[in-house]
PDB file of N, CA and C in Angstrom:
ATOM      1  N   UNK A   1       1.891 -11.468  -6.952  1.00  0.00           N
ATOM      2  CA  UNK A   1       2.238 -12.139  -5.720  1.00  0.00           C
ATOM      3  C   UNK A   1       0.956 -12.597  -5.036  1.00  0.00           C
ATOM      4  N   UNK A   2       0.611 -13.955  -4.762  1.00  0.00           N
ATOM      5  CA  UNK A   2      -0.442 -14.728  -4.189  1.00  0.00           C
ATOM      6  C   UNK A   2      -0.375 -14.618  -2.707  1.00  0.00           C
ATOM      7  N   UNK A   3      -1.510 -14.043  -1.809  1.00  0.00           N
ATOM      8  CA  UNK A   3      -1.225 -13.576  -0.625  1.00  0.00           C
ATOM      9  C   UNK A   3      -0.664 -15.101  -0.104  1.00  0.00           C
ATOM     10  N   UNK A   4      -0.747 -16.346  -0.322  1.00  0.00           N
ATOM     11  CA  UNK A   4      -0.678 -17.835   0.472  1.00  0.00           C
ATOM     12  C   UNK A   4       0.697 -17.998   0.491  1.00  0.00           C
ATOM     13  N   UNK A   5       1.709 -16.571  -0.171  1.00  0.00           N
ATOM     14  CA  UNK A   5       3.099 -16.541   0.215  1.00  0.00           C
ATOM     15  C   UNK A   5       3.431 -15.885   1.446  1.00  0.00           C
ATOM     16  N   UNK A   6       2.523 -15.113   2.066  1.00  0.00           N
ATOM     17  CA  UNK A   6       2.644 -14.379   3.226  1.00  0.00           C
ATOM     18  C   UNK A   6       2.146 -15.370   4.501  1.00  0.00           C
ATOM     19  N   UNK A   7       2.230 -16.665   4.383  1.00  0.00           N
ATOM     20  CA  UNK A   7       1.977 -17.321   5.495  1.00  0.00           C
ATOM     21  C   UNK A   7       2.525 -18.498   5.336  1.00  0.00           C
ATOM     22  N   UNK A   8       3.109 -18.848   6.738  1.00  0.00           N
ATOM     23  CA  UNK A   8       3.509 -20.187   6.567  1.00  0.00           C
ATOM     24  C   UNK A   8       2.417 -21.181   7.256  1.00  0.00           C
ATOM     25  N   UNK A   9       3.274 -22.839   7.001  1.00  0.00           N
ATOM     26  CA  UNK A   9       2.547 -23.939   7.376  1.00  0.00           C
ATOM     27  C   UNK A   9       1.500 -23.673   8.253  1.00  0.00           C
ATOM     28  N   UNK A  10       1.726 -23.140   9.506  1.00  0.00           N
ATOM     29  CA  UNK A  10       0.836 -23.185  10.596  1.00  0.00           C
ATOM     30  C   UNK A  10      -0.065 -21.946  10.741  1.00  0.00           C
ATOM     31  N   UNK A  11       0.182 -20.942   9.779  1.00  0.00           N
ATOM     32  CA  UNK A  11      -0.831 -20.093   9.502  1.00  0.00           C
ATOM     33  C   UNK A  11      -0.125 -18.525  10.098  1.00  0.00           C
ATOM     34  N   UNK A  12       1.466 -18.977  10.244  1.00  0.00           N
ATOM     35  CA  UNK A  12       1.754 -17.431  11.418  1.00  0.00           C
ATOM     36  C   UNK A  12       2.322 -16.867   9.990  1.00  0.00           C
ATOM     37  N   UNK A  13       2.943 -15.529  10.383  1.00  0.00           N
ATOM     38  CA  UNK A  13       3.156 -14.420   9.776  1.00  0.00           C
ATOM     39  C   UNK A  13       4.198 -14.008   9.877  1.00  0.00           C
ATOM     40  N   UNK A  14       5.469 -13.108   8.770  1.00  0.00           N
ATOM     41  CA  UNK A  14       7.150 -13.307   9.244  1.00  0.00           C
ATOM     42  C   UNK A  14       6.497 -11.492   9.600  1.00  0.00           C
ATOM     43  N   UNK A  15       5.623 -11.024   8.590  1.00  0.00           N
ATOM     44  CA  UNK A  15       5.016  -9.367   9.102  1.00  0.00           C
ATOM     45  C   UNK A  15       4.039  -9.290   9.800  1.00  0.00           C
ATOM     46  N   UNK A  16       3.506  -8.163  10.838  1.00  0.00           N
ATOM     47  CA  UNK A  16       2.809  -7.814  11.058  1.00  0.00           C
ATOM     48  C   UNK A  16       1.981  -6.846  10.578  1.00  0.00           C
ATOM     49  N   UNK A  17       0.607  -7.548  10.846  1.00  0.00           N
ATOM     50  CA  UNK A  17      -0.551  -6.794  10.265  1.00  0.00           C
ATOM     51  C   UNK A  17      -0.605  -5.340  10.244  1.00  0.00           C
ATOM     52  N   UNK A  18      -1.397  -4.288  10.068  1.00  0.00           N
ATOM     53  CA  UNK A  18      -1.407  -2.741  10.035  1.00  0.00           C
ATOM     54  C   UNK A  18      -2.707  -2.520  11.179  1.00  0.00           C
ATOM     55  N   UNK A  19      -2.026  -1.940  11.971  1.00  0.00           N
ATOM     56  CA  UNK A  19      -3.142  -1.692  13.070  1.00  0.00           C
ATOM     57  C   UNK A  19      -4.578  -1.097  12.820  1.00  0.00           C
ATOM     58  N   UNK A  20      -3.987   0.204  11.518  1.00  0.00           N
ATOM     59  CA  UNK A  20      -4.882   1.060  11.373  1.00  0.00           C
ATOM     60  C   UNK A  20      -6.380   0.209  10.214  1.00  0.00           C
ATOM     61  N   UNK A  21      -5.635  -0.554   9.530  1.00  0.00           N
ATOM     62  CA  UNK A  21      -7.013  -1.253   8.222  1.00  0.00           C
ATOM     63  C   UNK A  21      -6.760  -2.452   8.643  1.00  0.00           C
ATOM     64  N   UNK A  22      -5.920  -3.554   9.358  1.00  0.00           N
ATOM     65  CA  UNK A  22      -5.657  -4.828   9.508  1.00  0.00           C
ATOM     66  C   UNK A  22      -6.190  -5.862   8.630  1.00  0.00           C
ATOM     67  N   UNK A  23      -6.137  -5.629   7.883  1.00  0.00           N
ATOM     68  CA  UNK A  23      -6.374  -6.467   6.485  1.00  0.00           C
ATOM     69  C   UNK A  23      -5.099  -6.556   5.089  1.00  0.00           C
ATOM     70  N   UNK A  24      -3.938  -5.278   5.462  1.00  0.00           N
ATOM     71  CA  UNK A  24      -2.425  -5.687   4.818  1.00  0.00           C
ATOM     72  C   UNK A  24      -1.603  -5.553   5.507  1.00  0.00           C
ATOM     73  N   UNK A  25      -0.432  -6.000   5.360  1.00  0.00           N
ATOM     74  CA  UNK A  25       0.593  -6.394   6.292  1.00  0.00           C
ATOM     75  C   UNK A  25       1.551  -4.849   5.785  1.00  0.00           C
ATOM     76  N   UNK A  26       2.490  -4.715   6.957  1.00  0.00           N
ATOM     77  CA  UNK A  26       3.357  -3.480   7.080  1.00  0.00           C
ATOM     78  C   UNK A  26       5.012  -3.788   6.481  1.00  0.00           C
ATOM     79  N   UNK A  27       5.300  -3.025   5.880  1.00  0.00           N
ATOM     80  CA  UNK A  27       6.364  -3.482   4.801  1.00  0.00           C
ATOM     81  C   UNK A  27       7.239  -3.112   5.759  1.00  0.00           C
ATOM     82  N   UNK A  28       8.332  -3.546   5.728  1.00  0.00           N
ATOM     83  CA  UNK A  28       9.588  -3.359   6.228  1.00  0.00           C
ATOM     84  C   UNK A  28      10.799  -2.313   5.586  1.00  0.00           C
ATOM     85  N   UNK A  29      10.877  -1.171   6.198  1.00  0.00           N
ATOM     86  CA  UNK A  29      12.109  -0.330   4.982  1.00  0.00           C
ATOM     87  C   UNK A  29      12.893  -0.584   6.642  1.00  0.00           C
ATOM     88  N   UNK A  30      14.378   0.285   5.821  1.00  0.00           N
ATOM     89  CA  UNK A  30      15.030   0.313   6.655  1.00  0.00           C
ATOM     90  C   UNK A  30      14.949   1.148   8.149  1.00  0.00           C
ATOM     91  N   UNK A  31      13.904   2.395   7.818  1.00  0.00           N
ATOM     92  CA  UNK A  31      14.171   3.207   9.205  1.00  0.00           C
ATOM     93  C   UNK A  31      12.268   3.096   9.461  1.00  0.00           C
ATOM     94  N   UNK A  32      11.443   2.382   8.785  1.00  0.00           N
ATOM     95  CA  UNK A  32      10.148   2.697   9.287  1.00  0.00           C
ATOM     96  C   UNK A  32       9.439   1.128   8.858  1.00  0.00           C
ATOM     97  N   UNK A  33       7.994   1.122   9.367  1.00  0.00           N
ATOM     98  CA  UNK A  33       7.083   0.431   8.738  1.00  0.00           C
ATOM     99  C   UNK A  33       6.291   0.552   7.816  1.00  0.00           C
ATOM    100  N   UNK A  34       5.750   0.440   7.136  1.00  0.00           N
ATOM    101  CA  UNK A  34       4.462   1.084   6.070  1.00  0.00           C
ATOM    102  C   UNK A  34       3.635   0.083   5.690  1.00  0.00           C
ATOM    103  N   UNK A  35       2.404   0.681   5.770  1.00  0.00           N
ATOM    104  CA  UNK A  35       1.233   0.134   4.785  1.00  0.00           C
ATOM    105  C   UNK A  35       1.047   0.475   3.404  1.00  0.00           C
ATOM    106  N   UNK A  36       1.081  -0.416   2.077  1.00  0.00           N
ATOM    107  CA  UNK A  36       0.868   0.511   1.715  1.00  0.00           C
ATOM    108  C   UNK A  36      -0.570   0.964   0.950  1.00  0.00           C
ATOM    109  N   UNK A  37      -1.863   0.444   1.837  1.00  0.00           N
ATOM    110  CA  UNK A  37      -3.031   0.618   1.719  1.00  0.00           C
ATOM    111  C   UNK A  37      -3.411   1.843   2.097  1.00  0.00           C
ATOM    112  N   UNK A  38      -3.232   2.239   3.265  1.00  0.00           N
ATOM    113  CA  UNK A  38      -3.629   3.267   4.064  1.00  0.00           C
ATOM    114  C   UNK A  38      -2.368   4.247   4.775  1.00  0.00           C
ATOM    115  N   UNK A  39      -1.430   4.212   4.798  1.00  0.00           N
ATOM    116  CA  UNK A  39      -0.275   5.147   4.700  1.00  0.00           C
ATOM    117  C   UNK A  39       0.031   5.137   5.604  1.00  0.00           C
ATOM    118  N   UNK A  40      -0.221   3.988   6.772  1.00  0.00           N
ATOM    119  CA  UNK A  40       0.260   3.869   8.299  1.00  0.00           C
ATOM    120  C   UNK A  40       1.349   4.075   8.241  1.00  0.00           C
ATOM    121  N   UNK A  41       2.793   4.475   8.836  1.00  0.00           N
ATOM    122  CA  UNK A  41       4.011   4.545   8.995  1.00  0.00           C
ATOM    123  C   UNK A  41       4.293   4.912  10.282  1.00  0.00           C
ATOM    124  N   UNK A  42       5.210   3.679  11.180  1.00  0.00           N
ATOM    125  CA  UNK A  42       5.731   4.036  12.420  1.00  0.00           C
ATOM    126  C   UNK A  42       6.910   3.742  12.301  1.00  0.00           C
ATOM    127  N   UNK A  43       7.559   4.419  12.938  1.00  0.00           N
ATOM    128  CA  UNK A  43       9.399   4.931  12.603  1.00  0.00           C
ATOM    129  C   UNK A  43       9.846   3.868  13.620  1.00  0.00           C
ATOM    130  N   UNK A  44      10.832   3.214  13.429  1.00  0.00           N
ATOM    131  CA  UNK A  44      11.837   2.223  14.245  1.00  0.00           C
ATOM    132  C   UNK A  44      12.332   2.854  15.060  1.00  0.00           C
TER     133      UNK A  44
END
C-alpha cells in the first residue's frame, strides 16, 4: 500500500495522525484507535 493513498487531492486526511510518533496515521477498530508503530491506543 503506497502512502499517496492516504491523501486526497488537496492534501487532507480521512485519519488522523498519532499524537505520540506523528509520522503514522491511527487505524480505526471498532471500540479504539491504534498506531500501529508505536502502540498508541485511545478507546472511543
Amino acid at each position: 500500500m503506497g502512502a499517496r493513498k492516504n491523501y486526497g487531492n488537496d492534501g487532507s486526511t480521512p485519519n488522523e495522525h498519532c499524537p505520540e510518533c506523528d509520522d503514522s496515521f491511527l487505524a480505526e477498530h471498532d471500540d479504539r484507535f491504534h498506531c500501529g508503530k508505536c502502540s498508541y491506543t485511545r478507546w472511543k
